[in-house]
N, C-alpha and C. Protein backbone atom coordinates (compact mmCIF):
# COMPACT_ATOMS: atom_id res chain seq x y z
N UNK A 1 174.47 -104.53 -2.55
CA UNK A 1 173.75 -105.08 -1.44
C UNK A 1 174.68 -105.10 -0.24
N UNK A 2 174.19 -104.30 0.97
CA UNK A 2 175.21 -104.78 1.75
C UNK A 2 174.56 -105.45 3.22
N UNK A 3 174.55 -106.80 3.73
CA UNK A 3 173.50 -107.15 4.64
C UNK A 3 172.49 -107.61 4.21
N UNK A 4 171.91 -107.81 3.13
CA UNK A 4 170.90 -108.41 2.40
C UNK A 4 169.99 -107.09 2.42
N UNK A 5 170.43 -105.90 2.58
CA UNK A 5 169.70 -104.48 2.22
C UNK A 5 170.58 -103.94 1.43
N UNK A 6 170.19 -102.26 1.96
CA UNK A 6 171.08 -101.04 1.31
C UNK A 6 171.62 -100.70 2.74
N UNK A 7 172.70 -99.88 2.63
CA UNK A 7 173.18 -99.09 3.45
C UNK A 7 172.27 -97.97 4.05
N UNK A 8 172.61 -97.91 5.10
CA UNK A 8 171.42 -96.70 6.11
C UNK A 8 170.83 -95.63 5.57
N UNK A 9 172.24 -95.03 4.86
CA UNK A 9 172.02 -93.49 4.06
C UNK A 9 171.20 -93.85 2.93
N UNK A 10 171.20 -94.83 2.51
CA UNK A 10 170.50 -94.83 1.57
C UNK A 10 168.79 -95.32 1.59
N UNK A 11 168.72 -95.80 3.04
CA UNK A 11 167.58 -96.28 3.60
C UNK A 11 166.40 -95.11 3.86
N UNK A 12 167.72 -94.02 4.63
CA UNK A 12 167.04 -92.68 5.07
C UNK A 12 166.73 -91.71 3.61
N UNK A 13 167.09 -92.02 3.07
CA UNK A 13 166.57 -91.23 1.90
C UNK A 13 165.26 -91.66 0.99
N UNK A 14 164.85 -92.63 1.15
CA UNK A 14 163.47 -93.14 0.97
C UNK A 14 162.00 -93.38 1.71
N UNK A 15 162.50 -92.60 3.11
CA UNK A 15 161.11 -92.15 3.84
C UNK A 15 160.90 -90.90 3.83
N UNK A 16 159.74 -90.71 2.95
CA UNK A 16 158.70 -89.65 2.47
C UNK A 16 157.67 -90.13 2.77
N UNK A 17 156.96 -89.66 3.53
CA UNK A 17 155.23 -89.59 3.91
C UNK A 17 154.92 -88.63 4.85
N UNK A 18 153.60 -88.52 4.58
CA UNK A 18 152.69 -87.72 5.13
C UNK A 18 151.68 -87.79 6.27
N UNK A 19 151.17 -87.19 6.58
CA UNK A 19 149.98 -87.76 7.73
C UNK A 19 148.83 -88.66 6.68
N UNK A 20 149.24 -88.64 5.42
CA UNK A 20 148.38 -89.39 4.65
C UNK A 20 148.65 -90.78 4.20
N UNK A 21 150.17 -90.72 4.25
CA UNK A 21 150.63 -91.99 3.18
C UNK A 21 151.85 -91.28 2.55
N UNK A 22 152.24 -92.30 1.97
CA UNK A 22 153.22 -91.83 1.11
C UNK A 22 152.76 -90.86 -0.18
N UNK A 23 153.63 -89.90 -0.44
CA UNK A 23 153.26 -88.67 -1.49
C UNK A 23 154.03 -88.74 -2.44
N UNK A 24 153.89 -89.01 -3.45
CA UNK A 24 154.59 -89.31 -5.09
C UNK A 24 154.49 -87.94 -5.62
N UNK A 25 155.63 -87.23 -5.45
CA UNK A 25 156.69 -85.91 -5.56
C UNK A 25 157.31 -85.80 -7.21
N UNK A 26 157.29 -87.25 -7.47
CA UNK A 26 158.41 -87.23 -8.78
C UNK A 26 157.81 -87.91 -9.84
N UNK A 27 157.21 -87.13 -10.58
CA UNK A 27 156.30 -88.09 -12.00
C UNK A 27 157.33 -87.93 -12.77
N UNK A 28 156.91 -88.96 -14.23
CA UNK A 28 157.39 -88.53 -15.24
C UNK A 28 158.45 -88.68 -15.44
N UNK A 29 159.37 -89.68 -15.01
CA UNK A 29 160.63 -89.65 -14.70
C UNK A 29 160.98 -91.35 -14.28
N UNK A 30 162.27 -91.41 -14.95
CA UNK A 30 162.90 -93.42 -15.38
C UNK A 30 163.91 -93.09 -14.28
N UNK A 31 163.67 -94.42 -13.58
CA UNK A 31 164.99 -95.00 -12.57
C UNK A 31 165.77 -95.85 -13.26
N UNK A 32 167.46 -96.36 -13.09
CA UNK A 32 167.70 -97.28 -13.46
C UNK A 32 168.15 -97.91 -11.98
N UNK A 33 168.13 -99.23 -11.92
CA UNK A 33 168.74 -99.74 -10.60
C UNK A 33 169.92 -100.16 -11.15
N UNK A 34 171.22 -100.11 -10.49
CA UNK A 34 172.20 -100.70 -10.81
C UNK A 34 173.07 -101.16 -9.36
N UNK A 35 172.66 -102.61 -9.44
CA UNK A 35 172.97 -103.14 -8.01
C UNK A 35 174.54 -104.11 -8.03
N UNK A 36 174.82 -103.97 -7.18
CA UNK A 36 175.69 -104.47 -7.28
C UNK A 36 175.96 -105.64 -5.70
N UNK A 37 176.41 -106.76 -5.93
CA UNK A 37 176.41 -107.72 -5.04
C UNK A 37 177.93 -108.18 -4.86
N UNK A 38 178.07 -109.56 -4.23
CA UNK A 38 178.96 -110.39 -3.92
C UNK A 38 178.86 -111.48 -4.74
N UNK A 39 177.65 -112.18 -4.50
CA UNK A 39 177.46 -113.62 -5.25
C UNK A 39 176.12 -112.90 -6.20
N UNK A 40 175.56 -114.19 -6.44
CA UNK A 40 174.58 -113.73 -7.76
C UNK A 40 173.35 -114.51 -6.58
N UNK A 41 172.52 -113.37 -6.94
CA UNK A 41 171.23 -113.30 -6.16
C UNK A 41 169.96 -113.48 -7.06
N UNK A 42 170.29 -114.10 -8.23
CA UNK A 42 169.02 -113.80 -9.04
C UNK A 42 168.55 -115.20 -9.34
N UNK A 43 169.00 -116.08 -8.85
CA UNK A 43 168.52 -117.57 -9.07
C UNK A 43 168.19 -118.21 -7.82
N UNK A 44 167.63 -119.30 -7.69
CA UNK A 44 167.07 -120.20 -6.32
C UNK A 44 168.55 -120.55 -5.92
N UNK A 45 168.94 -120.79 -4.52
CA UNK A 45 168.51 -120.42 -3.77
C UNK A 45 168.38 -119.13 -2.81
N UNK A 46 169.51 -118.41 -4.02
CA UNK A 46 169.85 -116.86 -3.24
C UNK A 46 168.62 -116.24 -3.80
N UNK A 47 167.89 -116.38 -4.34
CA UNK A 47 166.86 -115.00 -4.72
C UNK A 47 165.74 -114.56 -3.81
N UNK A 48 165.66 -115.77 -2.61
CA UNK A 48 164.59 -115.13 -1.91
C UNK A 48 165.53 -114.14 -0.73
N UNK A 49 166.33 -113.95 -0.48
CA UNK A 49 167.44 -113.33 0.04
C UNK A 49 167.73 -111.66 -0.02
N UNK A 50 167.35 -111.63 -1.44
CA UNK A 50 167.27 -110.38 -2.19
C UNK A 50 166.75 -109.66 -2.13
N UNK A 51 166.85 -108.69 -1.01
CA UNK A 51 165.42 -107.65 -0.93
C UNK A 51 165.96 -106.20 -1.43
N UNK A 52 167.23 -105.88 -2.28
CA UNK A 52 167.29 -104.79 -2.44
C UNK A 52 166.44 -104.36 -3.53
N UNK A 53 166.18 -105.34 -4.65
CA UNK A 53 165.78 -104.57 -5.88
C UNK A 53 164.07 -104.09 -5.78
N UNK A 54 163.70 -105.41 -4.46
CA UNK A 54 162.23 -105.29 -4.20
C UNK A 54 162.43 -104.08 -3.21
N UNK A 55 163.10 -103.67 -2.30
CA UNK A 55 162.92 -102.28 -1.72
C UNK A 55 163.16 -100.99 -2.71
N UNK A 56 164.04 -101.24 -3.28
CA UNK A 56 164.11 -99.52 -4.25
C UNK A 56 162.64 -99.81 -4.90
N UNK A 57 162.30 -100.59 -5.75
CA UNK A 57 160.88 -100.03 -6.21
C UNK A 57 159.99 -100.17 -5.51
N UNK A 58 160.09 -99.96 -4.70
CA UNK A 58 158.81 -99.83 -3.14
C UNK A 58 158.91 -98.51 -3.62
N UNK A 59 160.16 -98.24 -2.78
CA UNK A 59 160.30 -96.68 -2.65
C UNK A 59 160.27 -95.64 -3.18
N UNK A 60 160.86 -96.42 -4.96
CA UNK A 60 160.95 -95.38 -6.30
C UNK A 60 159.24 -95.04 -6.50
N UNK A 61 158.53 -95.99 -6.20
CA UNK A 61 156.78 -96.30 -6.62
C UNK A 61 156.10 -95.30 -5.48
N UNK A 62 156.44 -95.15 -4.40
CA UNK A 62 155.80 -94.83 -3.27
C UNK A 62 155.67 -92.92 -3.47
N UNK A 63 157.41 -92.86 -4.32
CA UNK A 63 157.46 -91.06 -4.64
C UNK A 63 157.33 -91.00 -6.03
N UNK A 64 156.39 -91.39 -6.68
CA UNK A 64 155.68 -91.26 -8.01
C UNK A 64 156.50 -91.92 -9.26
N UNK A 65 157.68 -92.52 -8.96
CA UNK A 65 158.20 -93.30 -10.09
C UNK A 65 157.94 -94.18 -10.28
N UNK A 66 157.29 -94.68 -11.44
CA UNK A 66 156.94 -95.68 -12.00
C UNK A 66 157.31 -96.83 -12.85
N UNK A 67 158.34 -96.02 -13.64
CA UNK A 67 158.61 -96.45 -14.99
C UNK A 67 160.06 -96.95 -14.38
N UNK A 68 160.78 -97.86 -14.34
CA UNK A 68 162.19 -98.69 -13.44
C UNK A 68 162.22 -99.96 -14.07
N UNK A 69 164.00 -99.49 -14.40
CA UNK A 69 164.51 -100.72 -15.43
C UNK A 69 165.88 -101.03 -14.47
N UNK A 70 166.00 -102.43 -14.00
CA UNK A 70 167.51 -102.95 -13.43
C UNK A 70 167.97 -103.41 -14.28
């Protein structure tokens, strides 16, 4: 996490769309997230804070991945 996101490059690599919407390119196929932080973000009060794991599966979901284990 860096900023309570991802880093830019890694920002720019998750806009895919179309004049339609987003286009799911990649079936069939497991993400793993492996995030890495400073403090621990997975309990009250840091967890509402946490928007990286909720942005990668935006994004993994948006280009046809479905199946995502952190």
């Amino acid at each position: 996490m860096y900023n309570f996101s991802m880093h830019t490059t890694l920002k720019a690599c998750g806009s895919m769309y179309t004049k339609e919407g987003p286009e799911g390119l990649i079936r069939n196929k497991k993400a793993y997230l492996a995030i890495s932080t400073g403090d621990v973000y997975t309990t009250d009060p840091m967890i509402s804070v946490d928007y990286t794991e909720s942005y990668f599966r935006k994004i993994l979901k948006s280009i046809g991945v479905n199946d995502i284990t952190t």
